[in-house]
N, C-alpha and C. Protein backbone atom coordinates (compact mmCIF):
# COMPACT_ATOMS: atom_id res chain seq x y z
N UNK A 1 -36.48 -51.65 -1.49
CA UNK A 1 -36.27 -51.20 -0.11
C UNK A 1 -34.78 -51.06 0.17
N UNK A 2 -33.77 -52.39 -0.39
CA UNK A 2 -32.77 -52.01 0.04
C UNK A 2 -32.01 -50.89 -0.59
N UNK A 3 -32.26 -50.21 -2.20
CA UNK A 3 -31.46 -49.27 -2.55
C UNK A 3 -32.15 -48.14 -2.16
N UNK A 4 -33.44 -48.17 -1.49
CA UNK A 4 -33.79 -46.63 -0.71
C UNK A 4 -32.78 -46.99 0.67
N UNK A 5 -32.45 -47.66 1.26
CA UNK A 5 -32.01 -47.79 2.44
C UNK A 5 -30.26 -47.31 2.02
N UNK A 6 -30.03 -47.80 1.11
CA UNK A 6 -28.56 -47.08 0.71
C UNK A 6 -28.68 -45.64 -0.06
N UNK A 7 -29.91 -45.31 -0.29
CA UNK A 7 -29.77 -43.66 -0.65
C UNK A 7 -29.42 -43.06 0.56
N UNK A 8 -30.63 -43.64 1.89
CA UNK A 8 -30.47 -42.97 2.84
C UNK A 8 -29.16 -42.58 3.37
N UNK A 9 -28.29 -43.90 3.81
CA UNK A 9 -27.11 -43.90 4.07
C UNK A 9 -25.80 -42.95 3.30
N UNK A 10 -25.92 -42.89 2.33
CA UNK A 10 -25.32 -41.92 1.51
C UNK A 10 -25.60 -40.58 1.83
N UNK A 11 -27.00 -40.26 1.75
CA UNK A 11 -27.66 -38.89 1.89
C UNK A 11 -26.68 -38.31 3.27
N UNK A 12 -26.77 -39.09 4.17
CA UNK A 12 -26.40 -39.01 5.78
C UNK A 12 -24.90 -38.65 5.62
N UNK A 13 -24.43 -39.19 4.49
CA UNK A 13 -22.84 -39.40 4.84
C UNK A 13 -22.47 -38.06 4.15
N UNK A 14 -22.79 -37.98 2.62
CA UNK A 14 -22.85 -36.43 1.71
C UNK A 14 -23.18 -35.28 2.75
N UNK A 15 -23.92 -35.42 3.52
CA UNK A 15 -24.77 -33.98 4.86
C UNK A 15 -23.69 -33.94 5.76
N UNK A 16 -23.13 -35.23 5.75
CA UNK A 16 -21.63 -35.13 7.55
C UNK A 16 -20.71 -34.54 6.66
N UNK A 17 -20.35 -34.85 5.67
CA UNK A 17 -18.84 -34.41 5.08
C UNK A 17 -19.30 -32.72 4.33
N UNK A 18 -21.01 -32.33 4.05
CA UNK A 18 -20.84 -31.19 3.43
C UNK A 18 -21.16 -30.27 4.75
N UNK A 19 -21.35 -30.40 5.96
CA UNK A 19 -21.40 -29.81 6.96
C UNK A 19 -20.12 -29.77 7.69
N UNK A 20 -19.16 -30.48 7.70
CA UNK A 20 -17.96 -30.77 8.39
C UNK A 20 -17.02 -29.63 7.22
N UNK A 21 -16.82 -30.09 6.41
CA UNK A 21 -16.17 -28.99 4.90
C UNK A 21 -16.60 -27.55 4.72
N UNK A 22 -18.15 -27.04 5.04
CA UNK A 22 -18.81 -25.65 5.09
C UNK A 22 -18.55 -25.14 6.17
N UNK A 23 -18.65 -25.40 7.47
CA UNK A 23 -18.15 -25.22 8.74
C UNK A 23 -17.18 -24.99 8.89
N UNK A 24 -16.04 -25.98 8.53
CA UNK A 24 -14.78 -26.26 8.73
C UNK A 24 -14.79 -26.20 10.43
N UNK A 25 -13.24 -26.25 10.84
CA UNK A 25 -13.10 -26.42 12.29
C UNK A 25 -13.06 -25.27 12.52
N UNK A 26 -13.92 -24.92 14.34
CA UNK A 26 -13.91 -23.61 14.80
C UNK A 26 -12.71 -22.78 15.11
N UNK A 27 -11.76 -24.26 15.31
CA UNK A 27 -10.39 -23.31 15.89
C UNK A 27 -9.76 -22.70 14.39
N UNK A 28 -10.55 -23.17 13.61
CA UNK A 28 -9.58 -22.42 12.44
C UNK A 28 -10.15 -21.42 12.08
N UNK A 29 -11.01 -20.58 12.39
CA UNK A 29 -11.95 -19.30 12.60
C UNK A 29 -11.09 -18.38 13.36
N UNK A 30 -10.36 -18.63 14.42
CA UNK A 30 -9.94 -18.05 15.27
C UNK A 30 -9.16 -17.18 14.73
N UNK A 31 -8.36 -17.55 13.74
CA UNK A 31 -7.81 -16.43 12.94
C UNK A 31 -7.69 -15.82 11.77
N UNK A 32 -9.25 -15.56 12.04
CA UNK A 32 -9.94 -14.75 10.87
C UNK A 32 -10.20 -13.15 12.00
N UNK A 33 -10.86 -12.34 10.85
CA UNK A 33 -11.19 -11.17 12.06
C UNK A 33 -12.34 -11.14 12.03
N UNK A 34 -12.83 -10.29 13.10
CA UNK A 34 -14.45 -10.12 13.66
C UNK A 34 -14.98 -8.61 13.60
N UNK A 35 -16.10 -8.46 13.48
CA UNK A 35 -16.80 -7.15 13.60
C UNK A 35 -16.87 -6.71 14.72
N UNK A 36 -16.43 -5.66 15.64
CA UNK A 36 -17.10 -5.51 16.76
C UNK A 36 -18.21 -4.33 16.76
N UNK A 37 -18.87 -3.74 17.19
CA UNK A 37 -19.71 -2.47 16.94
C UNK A 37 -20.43 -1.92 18.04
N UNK A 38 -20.35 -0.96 18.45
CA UNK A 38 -20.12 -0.13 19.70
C UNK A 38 -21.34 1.11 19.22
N UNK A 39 -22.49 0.57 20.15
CA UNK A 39 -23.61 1.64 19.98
C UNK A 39 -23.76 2.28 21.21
N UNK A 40 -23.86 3.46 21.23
CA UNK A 40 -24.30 4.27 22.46
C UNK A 40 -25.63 5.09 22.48
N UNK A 41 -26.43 5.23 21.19
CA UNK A 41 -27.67 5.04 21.33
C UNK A 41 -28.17 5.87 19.89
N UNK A 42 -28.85 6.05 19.75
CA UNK A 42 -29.15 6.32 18.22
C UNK A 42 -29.22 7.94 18.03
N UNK A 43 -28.19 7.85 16.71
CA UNK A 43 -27.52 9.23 16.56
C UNK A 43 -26.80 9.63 17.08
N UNK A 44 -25.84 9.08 17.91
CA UNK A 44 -24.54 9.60 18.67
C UNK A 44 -23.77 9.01 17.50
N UNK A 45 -22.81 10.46 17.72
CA UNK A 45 -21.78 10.34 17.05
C UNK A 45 -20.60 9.48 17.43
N UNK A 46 -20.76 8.88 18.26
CA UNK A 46 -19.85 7.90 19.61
C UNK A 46 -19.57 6.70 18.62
N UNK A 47 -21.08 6.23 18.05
CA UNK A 47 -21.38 4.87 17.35
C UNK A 47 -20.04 4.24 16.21
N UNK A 48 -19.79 3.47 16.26
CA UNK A 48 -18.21 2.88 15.52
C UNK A 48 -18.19 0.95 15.83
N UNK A 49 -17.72 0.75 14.50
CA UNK A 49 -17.33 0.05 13.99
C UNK A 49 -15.96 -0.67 14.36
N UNK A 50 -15.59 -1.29 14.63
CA UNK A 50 -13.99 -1.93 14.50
C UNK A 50 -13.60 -3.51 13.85
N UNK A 51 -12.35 -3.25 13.61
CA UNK A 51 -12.22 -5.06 13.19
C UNK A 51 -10.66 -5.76 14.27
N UNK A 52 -11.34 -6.93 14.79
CA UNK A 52 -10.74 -7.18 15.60
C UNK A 52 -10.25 -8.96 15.65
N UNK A 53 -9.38 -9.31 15.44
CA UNK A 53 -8.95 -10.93 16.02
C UNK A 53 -9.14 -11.60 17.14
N UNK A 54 -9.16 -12.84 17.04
CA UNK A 54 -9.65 -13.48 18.02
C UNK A 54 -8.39 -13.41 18.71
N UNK A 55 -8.27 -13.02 20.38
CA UNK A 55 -7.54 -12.99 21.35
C UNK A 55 -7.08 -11.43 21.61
N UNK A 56 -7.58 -10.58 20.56
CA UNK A 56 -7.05 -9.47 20.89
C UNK A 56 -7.47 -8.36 22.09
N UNK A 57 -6.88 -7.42 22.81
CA UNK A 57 -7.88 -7.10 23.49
C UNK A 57 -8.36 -5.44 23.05
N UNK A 58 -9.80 -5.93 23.51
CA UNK A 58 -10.33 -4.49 22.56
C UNK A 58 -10.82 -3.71 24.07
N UNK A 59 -10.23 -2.32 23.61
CA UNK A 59 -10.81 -1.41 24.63
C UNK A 59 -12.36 -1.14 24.76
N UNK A 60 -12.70 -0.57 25.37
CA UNK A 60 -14.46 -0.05 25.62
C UNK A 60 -14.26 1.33 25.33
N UNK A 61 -14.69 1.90 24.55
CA UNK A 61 -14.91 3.28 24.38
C UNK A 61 -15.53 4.41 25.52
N UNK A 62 -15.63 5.63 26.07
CA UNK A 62 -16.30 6.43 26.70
C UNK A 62 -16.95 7.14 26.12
N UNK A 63 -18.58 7.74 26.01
CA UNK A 63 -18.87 8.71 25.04
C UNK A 63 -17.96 9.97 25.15
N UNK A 64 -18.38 10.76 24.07
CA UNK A 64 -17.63 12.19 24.23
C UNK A 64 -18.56 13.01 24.74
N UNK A 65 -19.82 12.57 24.14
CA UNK A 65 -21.48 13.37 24.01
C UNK A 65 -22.28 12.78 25.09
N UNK A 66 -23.18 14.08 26.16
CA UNK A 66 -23.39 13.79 26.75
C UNK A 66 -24.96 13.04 26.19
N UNK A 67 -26.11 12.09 26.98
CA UNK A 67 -27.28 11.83 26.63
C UNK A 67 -27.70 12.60 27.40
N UNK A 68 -29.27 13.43 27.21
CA UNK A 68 -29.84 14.17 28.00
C UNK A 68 -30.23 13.51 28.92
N UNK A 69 -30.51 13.60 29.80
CA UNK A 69 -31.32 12.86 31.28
C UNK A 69 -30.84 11.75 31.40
N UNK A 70 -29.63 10.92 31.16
CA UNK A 70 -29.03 9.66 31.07
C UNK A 70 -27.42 9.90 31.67
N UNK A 71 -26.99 9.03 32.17
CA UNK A 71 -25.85 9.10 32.57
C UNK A 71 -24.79 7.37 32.29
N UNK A 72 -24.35 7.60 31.37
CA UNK A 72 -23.40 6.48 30.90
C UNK A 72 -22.89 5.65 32.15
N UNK A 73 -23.14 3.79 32.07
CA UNK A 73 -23.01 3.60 33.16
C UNK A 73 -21.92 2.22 32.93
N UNK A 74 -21.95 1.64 31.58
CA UNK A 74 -20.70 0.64 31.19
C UNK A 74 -21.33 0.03 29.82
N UNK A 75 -21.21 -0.87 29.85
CA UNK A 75 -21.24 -2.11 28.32
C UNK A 75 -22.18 -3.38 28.75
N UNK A 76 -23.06 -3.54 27.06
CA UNK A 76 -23.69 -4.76 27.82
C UNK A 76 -23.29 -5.74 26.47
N UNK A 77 -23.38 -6.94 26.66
CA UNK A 77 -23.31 -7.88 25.14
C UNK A 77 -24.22 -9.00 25.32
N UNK A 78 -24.98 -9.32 24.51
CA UNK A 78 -25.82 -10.04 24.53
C UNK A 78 -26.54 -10.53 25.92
N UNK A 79 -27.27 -8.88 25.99
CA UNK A 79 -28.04 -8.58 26.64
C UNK A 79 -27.44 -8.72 28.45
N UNK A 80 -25.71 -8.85 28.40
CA UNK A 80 -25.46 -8.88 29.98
C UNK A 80 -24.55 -8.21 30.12
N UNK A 81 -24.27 -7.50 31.54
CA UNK A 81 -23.10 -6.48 31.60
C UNK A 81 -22.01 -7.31 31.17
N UNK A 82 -21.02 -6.73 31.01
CA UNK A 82 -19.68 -6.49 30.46
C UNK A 82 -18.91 -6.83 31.95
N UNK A 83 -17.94 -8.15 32.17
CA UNK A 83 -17.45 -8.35 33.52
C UNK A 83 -15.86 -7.84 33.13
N UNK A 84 -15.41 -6.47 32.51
CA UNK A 84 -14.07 -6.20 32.40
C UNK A 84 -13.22 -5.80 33.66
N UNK A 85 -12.08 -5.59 33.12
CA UNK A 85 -11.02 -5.01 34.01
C UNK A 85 -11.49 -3.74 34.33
N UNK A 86 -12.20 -3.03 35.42
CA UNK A 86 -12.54 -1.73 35.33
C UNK A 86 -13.63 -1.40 34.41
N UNK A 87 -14.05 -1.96 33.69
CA UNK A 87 -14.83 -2.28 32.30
C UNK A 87 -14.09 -0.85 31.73
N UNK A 88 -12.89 -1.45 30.82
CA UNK A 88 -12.00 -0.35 30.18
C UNK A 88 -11.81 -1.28 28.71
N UNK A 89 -11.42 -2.88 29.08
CA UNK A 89 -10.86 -3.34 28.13
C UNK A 89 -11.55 -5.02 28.23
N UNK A 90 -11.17 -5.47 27.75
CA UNK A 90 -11.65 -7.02 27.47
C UNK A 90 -11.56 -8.00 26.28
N UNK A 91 -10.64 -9.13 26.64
CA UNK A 91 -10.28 -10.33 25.79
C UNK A 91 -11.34 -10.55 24.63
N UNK A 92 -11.19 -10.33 23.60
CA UNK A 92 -12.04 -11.27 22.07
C UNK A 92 -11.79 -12.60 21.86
N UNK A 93 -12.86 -13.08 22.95
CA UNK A 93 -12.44 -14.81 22.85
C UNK A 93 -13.68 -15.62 21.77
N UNK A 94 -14.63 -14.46 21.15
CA UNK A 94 -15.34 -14.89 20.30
C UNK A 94 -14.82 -15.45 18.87
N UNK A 95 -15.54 -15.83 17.76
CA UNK A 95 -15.07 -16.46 16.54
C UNK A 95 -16.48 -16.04 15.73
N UNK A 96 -16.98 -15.11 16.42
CA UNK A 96 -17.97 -14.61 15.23
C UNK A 96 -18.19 -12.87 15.67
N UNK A 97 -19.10 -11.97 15.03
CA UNK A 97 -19.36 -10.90 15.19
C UNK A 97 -19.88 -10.44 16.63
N UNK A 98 -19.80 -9.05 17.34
CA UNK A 98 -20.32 -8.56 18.18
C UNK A 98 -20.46 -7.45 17.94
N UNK A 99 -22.38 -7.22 18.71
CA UNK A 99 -22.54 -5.79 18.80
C UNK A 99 -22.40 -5.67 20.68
N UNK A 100 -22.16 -4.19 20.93
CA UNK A 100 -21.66 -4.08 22.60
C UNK A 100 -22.75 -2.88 22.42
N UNK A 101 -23.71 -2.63 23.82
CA UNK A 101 -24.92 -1.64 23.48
C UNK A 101 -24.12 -1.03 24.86
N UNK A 102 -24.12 0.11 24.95
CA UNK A 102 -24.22 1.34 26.14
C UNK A 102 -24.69 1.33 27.08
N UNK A 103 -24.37 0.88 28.55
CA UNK A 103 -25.39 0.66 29.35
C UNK A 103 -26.04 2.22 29.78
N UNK A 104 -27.15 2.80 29.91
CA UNK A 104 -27.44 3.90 30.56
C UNK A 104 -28.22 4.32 31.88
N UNK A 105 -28.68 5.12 32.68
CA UNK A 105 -29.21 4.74 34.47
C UNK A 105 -29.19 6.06 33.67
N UNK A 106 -31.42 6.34 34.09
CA UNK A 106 -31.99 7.50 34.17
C UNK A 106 -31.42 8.53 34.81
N UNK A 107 -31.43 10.20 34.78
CA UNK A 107 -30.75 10.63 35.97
C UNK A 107 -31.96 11.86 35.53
N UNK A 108 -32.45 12.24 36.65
CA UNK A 108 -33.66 13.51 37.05
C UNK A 108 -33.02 14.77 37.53
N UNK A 109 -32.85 15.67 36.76
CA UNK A 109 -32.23 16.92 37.01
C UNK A 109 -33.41 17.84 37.15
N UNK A 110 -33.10 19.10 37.77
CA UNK A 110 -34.09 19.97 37.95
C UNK A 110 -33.37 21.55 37.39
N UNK A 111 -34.42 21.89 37.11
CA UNK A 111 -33.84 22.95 36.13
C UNK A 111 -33.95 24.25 36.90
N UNK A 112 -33.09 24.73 37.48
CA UNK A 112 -33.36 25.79 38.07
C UNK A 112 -32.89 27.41 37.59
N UNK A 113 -33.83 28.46 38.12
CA UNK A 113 -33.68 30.00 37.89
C UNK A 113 -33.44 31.09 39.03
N UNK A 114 -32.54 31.37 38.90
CA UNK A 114 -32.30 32.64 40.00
C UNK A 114 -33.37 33.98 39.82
N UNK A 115 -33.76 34.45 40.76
CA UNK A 115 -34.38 35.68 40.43
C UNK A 115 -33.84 36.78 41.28
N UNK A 116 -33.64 37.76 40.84
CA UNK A 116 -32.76 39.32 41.56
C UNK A 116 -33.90 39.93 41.66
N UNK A 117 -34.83 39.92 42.41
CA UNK A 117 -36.35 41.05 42.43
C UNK A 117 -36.26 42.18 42.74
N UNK A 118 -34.53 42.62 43.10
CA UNK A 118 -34.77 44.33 43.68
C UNK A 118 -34.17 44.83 42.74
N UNK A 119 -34.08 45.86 42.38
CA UNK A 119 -33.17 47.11 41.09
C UNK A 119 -32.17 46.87 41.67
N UNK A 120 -31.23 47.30 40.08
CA UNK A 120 -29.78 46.78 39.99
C UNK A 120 -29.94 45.32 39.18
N UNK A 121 -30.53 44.30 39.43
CA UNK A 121 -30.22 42.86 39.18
C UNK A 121 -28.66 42.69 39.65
N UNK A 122 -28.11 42.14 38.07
CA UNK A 122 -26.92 41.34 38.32
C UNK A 122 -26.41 42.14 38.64
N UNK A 123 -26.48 43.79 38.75
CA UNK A 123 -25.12 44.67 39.33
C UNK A 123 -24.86 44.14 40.68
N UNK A 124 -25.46 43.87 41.88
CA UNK A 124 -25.90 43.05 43.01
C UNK A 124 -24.67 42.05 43.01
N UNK A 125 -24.59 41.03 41.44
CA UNK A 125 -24.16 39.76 41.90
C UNK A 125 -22.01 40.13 42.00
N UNK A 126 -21.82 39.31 42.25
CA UNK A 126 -20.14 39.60 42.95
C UNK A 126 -19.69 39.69 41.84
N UNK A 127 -19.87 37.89 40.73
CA UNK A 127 -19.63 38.38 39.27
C UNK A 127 -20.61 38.32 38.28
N UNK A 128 -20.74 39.23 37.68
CA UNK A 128 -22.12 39.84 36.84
C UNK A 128 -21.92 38.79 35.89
N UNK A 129 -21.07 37.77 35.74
CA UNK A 129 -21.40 37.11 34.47
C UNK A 129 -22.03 35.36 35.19
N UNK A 130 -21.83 35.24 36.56
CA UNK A 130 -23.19 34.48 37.08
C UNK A 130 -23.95 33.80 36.21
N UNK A 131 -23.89 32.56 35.84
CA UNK A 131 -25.41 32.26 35.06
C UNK A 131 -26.18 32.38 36.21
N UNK A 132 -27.70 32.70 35.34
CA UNK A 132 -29.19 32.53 36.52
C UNK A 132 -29.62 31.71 36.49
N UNK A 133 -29.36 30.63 35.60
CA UNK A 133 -30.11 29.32 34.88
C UNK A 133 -29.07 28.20 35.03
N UNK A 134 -29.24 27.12 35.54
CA UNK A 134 -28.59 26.05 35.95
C UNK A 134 -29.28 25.09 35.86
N UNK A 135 -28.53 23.49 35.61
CA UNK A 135 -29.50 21.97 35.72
C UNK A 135 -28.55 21.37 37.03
N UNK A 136 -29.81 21.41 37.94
CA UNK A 136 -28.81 20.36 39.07
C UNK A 136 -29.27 18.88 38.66
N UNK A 137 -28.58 17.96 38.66
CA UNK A 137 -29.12 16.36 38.77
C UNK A 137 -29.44 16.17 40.47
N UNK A 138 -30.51 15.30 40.48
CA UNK A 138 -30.70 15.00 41.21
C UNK A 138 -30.08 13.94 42.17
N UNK A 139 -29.87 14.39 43.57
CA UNK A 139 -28.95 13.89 44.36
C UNK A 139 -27.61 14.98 44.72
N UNK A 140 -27.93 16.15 43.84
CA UNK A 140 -26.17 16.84 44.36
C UNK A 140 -26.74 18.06 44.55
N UNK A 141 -25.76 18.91 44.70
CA UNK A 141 -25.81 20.13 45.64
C UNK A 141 -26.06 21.39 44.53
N UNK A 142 -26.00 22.81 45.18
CA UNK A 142 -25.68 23.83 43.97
C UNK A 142 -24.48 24.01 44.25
N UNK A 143 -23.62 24.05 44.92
CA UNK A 143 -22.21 23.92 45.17
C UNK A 143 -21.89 25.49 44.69
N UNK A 144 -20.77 25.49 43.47
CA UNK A 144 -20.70 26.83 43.46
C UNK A 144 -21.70 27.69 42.21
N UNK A 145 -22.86 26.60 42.04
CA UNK A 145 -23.65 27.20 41.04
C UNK A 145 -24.50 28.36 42.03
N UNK A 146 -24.61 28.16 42.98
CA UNK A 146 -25.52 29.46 43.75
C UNK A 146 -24.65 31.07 43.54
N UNK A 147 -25.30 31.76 42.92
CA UNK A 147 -24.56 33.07 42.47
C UNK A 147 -24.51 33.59 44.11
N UNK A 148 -23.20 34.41 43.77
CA UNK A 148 -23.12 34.92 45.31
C UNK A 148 -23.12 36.81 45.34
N UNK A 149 -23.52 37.10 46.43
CA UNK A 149 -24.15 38.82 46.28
C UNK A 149 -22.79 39.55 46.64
N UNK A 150 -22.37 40.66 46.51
CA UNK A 150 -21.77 41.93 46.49
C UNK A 150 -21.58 42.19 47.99
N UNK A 151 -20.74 42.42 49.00
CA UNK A 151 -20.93 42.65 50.42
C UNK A 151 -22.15 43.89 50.39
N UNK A 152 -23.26 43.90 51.64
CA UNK A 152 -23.92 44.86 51.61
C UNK A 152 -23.61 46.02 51.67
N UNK A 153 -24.29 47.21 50.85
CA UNK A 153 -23.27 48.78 51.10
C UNK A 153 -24.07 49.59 51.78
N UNK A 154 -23.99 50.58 52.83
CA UNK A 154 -24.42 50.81 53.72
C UNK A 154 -25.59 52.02 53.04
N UNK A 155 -25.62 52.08 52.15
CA UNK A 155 -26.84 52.87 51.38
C UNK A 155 -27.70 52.49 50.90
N UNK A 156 -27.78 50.74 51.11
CA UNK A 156 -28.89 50.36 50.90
C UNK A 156 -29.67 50.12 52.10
N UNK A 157 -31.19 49.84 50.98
CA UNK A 157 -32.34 49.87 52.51
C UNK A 157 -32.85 48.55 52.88
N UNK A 158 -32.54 47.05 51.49
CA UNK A 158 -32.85 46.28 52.52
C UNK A 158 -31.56 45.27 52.74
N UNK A 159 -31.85 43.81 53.66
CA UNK A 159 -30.77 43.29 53.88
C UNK A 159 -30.71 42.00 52.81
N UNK A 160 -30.05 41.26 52.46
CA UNK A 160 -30.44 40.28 51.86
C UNK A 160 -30.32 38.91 52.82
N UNK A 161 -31.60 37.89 52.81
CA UNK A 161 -31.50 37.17 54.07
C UNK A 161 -30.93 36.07 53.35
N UNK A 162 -31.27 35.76 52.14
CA UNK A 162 -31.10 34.39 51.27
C UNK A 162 -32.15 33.94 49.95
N UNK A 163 -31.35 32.83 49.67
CA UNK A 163 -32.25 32.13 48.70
C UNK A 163 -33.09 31.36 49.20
N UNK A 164 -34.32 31.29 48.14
CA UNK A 164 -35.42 30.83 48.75
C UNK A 164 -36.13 30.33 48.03
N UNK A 165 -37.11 29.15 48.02
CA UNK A 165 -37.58 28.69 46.74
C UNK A 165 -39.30 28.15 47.74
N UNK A 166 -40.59 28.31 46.65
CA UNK A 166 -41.39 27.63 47.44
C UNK A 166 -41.83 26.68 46.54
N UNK A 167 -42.25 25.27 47.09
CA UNK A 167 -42.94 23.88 46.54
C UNK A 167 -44.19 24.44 46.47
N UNK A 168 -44.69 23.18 46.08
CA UNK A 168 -46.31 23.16 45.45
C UNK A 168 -46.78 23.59 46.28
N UNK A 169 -46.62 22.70 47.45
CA UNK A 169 -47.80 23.37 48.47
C UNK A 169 -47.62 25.08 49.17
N UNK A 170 -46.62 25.74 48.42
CA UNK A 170 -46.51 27.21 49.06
C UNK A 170 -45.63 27.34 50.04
N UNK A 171 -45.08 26.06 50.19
CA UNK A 171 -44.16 26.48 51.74
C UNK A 171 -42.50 27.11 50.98
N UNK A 172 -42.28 27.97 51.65
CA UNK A 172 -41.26 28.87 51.45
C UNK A 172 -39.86 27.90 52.16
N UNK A 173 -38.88 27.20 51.24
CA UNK A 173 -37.35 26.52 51.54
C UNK A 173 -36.28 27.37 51.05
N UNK A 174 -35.64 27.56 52.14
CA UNK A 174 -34.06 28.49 51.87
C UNK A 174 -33.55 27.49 51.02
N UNK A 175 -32.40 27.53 49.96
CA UNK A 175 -31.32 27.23 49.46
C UNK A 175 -30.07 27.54 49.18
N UNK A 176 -29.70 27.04 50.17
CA UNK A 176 -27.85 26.85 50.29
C UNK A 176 -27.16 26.01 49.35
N UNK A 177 -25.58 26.41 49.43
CA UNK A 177 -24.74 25.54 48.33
C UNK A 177 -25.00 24.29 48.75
N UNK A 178 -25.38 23.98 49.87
CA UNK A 178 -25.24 22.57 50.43
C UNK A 178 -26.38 21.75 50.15
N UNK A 179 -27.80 22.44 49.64
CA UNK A 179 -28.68 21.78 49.69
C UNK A 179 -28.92 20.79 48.99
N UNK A 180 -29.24 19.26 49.11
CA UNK A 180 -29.18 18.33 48.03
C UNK A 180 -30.70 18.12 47.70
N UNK A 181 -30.59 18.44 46.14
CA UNK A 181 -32.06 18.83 45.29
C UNK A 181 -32.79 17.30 45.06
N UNK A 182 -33.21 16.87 45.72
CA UNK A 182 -33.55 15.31 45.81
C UNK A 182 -35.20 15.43 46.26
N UNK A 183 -36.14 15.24 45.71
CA UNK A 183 -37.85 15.14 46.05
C UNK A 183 -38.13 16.79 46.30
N UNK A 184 -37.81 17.62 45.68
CA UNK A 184 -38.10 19.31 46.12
C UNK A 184 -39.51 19.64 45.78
N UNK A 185 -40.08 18.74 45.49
CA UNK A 185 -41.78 18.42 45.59
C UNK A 185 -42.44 20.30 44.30
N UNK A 186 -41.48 19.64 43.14
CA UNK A 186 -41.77 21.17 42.41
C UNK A 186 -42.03 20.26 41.32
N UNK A 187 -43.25 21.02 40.83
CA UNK A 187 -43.69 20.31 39.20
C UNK A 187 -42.74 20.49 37.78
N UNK A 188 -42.67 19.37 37.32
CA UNK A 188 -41.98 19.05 36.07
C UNK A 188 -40.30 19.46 36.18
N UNK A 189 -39.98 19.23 37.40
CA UNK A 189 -38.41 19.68 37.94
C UNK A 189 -38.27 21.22 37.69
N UNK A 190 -38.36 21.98 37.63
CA UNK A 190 -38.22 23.19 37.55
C UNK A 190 -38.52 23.93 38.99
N UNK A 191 -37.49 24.52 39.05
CA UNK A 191 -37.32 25.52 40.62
C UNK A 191 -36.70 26.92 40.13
N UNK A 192 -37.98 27.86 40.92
CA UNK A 192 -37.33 29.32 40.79
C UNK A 192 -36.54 29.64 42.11
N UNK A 193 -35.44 29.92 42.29
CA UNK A 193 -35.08 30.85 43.33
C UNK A 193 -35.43 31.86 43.58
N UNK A 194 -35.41 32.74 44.49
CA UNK A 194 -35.52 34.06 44.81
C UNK A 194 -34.68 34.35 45.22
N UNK A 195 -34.09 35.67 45.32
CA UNK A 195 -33.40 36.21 46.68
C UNK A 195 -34.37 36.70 47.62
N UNK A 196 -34.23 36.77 48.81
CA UNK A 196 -35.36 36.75 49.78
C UNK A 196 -34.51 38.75 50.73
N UNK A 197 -34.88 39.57 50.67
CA UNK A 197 -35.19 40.38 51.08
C UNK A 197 -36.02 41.40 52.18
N UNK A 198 -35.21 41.53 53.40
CA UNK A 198 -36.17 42.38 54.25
C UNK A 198 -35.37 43.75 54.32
N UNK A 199 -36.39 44.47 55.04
CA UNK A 199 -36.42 45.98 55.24
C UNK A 199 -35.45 46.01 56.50
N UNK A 200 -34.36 47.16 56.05
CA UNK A 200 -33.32 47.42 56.79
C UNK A 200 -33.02 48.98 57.02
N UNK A 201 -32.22 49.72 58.29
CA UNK A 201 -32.06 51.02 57.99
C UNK A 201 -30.98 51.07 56.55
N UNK A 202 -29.86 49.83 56.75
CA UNK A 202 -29.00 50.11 54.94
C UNK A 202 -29.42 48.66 54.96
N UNK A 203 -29.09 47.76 53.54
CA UNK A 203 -29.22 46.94 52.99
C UNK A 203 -29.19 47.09 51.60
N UNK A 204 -29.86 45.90 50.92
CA UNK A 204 -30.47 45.88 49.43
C UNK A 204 -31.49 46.93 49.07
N UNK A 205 -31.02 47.04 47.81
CA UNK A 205 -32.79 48.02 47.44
C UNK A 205 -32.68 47.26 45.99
């Protein structure tokens, strides 16, 4: 009994000194370097690697590339936002590896199409190179994405009243630069414009 009782004691003492020696002290880690690794989501070319010391301060990257329907919103690390300066930069007060994940916030855009329904089309528009096809996100305006028309010429027959778009249920909504595209009650985000057209002695034709 008593030389199992001094294995034990030994065993205990060999485990403190080979754990204390494998370990070594943390502060002496501190100046070693660390992995950091910066994901912004799979297959962005954004994704990178760095090596960094303890105390140094490492910037936060911005993507270059946009995510479709996502809008870049800061940094998270083990699983919590990022409390930086601006979240631009931040102290490496760690002594082991970090990965930093991308924070991202859904964003619902609606895909919209101009339509010119009278002859001529884009000859009509002020500048013919106008896209007809635009993505508004949801919450903002068309601002200067709304193509704008040609002053009316007095040889035409109708007038042009505006843009116009109708929802599910058929109801006919003007759209102005100002309008903010937020619940436009249109399936799978997609909105056609029109130009909206009445009968004039000159106007549009």
């Amino acid at each position: 009994m008593k030389n199992r009782f001094l294995f034990l004691i030994f065993a205990a003492l060999l485990f403190s000194f080979s754990f204390a020696f494998g370990c070594g002290n943390p502060a002496d880690k501190k100046d070693g370097e660390y992995t950091v690794t910066f994901f912004f989501f799979e297959g962005s070319p954004d994704n990178r690697t760095v090596r960094v010391s303890y105390g140094d301060t490492v910037s936060l990257p911005s993507p270059s590339v946009d995510r479709e329907n996502y809008e870049f919103v800061g940094w998270t690390m083990d699983g919590e936002r990022i409390d930086a300066d601006a979240e631009t930069e931040f102290i490496y007060n760690f002594i082991v590896d970090k990965t930093l994940v991308a924070l991202y916030s859904s964003v619902v855009s609606y895909a919209v199409t101009f339509e010119l329904t009278y002859g001529g089309g884009r000859s009509y528009l002020k500048d013919e190179n106008t896209p007809l096809s635009v993505t508004v996100r949801n919450g903002e305006t068309l601002g200067e994405k709304l193509p704008e028309l040609k002053p009316r010429d007095e040889t035409d027959d109708y007038d042009f009243v505006g843009w116009f778009y109708k929802d599910d249920n058929g109801k006919e909504i003007e759209i102005t630069a100002e309008t903010v595209f937020s619940d436009m009650n249109v399936e799978s985000f997609s909105v056609v414009v029109y130009a909206k057209l009445v009968r004039a002695y000159t106007g549009w034709y």
